[in-house]
Protein backbone atom coordinates (compact mmCIF):
# COMPACT_ATOMS: atom_id res chain seq x y z
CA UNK A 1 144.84 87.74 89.25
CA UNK A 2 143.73 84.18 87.94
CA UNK A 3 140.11 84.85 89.76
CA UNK A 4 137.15 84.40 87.38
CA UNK A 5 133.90 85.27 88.32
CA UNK A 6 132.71 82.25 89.54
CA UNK A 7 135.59 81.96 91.77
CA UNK A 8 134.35 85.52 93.19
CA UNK A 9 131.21 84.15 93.73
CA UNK A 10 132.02 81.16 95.79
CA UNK A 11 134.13 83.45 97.68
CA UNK A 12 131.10 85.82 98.40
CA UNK A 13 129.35 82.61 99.34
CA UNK A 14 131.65 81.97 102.06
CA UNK A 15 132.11 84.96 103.30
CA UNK A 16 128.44 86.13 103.36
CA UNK A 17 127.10 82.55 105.42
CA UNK A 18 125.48 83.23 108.30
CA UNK A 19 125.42 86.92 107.97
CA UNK A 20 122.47 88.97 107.65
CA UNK A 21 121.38 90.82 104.23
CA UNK A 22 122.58 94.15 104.93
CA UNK A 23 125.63 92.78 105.94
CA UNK A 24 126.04 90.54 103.00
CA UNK A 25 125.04 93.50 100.96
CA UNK A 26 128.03 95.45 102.17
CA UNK A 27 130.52 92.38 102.17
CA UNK A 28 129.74 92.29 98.75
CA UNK A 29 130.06 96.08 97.77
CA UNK A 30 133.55 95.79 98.89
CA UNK A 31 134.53 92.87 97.42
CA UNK A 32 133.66 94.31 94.21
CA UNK A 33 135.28 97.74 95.46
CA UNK A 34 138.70 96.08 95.50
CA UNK A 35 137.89 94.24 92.52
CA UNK A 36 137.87 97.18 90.37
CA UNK A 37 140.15 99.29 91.86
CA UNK A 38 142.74 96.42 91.10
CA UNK A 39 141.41 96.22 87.16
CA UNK A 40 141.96 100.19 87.30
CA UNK A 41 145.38 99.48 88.67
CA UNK A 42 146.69 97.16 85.82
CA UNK A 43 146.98 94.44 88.38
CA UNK A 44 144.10 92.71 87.21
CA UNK A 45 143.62 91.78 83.05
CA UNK A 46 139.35 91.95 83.49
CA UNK A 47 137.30 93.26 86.49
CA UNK A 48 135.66 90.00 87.73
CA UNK A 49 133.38 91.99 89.96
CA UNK A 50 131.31 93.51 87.35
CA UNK A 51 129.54 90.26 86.96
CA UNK A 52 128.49 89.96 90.79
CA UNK A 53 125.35 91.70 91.97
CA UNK A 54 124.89 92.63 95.55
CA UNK A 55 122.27 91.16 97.63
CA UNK A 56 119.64 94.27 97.59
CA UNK A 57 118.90 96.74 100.30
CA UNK A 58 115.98 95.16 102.45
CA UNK A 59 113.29 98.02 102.62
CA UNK A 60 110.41 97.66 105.14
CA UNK A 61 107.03 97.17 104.09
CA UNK A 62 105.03 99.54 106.15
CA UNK A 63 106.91 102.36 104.46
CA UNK A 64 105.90 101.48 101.19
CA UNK A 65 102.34 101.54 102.21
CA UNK A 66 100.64 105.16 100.93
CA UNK A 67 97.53 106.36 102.80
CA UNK A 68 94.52 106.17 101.31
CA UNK A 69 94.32 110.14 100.65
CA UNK A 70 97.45 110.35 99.26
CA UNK A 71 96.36 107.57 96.98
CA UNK A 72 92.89 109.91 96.23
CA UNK A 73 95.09 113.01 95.42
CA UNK A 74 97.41 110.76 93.09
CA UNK A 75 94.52 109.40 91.07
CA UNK A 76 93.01 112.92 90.96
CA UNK A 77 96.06 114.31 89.63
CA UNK A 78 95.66 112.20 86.51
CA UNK A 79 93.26 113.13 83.75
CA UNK A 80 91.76 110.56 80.67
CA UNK A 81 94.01 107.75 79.90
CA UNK A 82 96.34 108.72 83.03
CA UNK A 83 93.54 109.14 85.58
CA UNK A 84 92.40 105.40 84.29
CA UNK A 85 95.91 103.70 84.46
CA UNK A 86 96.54 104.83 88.16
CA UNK A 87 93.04 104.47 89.34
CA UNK A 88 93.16 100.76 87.54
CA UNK A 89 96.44 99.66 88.66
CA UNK A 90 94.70 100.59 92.82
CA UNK A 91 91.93 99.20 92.30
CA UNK A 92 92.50 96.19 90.81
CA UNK A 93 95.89 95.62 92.46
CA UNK A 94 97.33 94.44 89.25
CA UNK A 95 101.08 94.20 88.99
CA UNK A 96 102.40 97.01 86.26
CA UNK A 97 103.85 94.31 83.89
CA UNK A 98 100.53 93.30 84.10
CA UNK A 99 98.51 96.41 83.51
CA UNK A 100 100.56 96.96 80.19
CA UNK A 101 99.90 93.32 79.03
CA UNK A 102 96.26 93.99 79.05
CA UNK A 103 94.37 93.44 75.54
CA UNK A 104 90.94 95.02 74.74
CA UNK A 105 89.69 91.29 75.20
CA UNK A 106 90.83 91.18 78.53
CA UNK A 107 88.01 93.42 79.59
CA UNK A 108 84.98 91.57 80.03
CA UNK A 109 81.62 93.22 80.70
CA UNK A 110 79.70 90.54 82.72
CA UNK A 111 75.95 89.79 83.00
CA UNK A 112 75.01 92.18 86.05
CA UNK A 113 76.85 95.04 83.91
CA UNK A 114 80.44 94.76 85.69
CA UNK A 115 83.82 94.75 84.49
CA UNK A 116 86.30 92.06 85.21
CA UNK A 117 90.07 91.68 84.01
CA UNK A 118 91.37 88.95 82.64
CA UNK A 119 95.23 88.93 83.71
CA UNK A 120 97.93 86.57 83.00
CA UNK A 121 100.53 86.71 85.85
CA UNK A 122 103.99 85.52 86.91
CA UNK A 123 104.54 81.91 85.08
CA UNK A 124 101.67 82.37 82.49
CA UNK A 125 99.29 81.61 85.87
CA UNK A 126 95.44 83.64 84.64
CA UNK A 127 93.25 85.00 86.85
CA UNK A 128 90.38 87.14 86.96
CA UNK A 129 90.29 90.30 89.19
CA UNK A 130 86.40 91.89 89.51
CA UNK A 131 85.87 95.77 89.36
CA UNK A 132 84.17 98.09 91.09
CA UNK A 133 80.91 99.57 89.04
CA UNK A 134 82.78 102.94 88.68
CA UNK A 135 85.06 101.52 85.71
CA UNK A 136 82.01 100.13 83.93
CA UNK A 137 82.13 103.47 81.78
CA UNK A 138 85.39 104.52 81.52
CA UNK A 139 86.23 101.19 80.31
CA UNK A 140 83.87 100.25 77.92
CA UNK A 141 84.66 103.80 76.88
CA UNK A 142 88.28 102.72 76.06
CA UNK A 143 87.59 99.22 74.75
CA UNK A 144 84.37 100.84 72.42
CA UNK A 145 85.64 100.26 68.26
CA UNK A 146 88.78 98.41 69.27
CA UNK A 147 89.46 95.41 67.33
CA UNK A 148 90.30 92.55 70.50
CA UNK A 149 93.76 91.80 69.92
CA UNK A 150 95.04 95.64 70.38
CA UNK A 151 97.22 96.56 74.03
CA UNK A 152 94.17 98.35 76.27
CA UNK A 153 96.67 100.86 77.06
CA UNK A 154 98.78 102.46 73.89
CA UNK A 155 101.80 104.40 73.82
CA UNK A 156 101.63 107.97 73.65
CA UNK A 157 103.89 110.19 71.19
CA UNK A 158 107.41 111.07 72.27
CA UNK A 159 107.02 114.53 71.02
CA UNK A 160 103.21 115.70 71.91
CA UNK A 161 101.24 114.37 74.60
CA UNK A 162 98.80 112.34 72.47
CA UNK A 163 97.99 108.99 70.74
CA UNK A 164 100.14 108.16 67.52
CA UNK A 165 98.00 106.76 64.93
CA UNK A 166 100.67 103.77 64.69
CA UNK A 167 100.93 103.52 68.89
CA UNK A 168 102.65 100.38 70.06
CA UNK A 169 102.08 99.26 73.20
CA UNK A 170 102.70 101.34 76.73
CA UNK A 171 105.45 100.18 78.56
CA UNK A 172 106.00 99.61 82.47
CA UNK A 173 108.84 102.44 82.38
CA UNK A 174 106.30 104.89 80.65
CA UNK A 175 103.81 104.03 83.57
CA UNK A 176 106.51 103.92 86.18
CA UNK A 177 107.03 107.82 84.63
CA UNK A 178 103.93 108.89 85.18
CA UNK A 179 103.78 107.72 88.57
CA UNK A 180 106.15 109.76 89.35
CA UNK A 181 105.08 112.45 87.53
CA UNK A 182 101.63 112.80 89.12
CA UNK A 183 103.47 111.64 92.50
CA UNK A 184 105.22 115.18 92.30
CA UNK A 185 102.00 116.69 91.37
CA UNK A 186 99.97 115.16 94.35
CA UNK A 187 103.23 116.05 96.64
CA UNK A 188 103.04 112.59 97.39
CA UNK A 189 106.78 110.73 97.99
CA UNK A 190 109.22 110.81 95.71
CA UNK A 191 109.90 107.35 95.72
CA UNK A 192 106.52 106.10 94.47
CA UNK A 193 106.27 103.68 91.98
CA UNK A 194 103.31 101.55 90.72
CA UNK A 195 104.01 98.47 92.68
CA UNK A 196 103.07 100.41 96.07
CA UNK A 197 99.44 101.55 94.55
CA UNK A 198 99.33 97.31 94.70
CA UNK A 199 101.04 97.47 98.54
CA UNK A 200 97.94 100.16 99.15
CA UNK A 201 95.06 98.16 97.62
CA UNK A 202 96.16 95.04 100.22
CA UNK A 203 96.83 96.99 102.81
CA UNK A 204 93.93 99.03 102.69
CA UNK A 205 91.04 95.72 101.41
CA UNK A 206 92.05 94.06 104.65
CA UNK A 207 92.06 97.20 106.87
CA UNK A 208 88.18 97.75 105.45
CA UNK A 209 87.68 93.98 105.88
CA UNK A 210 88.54 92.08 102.77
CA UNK A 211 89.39 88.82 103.90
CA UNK A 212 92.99 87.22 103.21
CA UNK A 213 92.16 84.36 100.41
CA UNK A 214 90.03 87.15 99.01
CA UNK A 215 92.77 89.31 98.54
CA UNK A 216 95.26 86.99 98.14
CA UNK A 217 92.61 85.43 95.04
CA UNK A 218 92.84 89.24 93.56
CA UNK A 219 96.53 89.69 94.10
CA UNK A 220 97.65 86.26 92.20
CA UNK A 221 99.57 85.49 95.33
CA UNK A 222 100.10 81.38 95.00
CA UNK A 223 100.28 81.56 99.03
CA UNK A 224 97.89 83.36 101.51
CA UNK A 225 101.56 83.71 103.49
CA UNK A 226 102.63 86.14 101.36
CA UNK A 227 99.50 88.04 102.08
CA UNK A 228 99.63 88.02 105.57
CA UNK A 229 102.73 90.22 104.80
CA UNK A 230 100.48 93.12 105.20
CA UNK A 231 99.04 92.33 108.59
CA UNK A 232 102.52 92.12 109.93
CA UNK A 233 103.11 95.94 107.69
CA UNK A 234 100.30 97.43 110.08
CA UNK A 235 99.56 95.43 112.82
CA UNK A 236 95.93 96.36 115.16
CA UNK A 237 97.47 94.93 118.70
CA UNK A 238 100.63 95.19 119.92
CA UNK A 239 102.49 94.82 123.63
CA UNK A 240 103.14 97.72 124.09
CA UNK A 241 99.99 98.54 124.79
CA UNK A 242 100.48 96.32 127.72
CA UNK A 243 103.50 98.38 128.95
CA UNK A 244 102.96 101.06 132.10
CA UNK A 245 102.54 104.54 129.78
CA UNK A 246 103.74 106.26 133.57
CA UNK A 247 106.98 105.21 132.33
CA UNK A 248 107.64 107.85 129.60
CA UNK A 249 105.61 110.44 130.31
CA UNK A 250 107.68 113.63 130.86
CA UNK A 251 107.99 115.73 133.96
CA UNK A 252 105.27 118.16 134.21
């Protein structure tokens, strides 16, 4: 009765030592379980639990990697502004938070007629991210009268499907919407979100070649260890190809 939450926590940090994630996760559930079925109870004055997240559910990479036609049907499902956010956010491999922080003067058209992005990451760290030719246009379409200072990407209105005249800027749940929404369009999973467009433009530079500081440059990963993430997602040798296949092949 006298636990606070810190007390809860220490507790959970016992408990879950040693123990692998999942199973920490589910310690943890419980814990918190019992916690409020006590406050429900009257047995306990304030649910300590509340306060106390769970360690989250570990989800394997390689599943959260979308082919690359899925990933042409989802960026043809878009049109205008839509067809440009999705095809951006692929291409560029740009985190969401990212994409919406965008300004017009974060497009730069360079010398030989490309576009680059300049993109300020996690802890304020800038970068810049080259583009294919094919967003010459539709950017400098976008960007074209635009005083510098204004979001790239606006909000649309609540009501009708257009620009407001007094737009603010587009969030990463509107984006994470329309994922979604052109996901179910494309009949691509339902649990698509931006982030794996940025899983499929790793996953599918190195497969085509792209080197690992290259990608790892584009990404804004501070480590080429957290790119090599996506070698591990889909690997090009295993043992088991080293394994006798007259093993498990079936009875004729």
């Amino acid at each position: 009765r006298a636990a606070t939450v810190e007390d809860v926590r220490d507790a959970l940090g016992v408990i879950t030592q040693g123990v692998t994630t999942s199973s920490a996760r589910q310690y943890t559930l419980r814990v918190k379980s019992l916690l409020s079925y006590a406050h429900k109870l009257g047995y306990t004055v304030f649910n300590a639990g509340v306060a106390v997240r769970a360690p989250k559910e570990g989800r394997a990479l390689a599943k959260r990697i979308v082919g690359e036609l899925d990933v042409r049907d989802l960026i043809r499902s878009g049109k205008g502004r839509d067809w440009l956010i999705v095809a951006l956010l692929y291409a560029s491999g740009i985190r969401v938070s990212e994409l919406v922080s965008l300004n017009v003067s974060d497009v730069i058209k360079r010398s030989d007629g490309n576009m680059q992005l300049h993109v300020v990451g996690k802890g304020g760290k800038e970068r810049e991210v080259l583009l294919a030719p094919s967003f010459t246009d539709p950017l400098a379409a976008v960007c074209e009268g635009r005083p510098p200072e204004q979001p790239l990407f606006l909000s649309y209105s609540r009501r009708r499907h257009h620009l407001r005249t007094d737009a603010g800027r587009l969030t990463t749940r509107a984006v994470n919407h329309l994922i979604k929404r052109l996901g179910r369009r494309a009949k691509v999973t339902s649990k698509l979100s931006p982030h794996w467009l940025r899983h499929a433009h790793a996953s599918h530079a190195i497969d085509h070649g792209a080197s690992l500081p290259v990608v790892a440059a584009t990404l804004g990963h501070a480590s080429i260890a957290t790119t090599s993430v996506y070698l591990h997602a889909k690997p090009n040798a295993s043992s088991s190809a080293n394994l006798n296949p007259d093993i498990w092949k079936q009875k004729p």
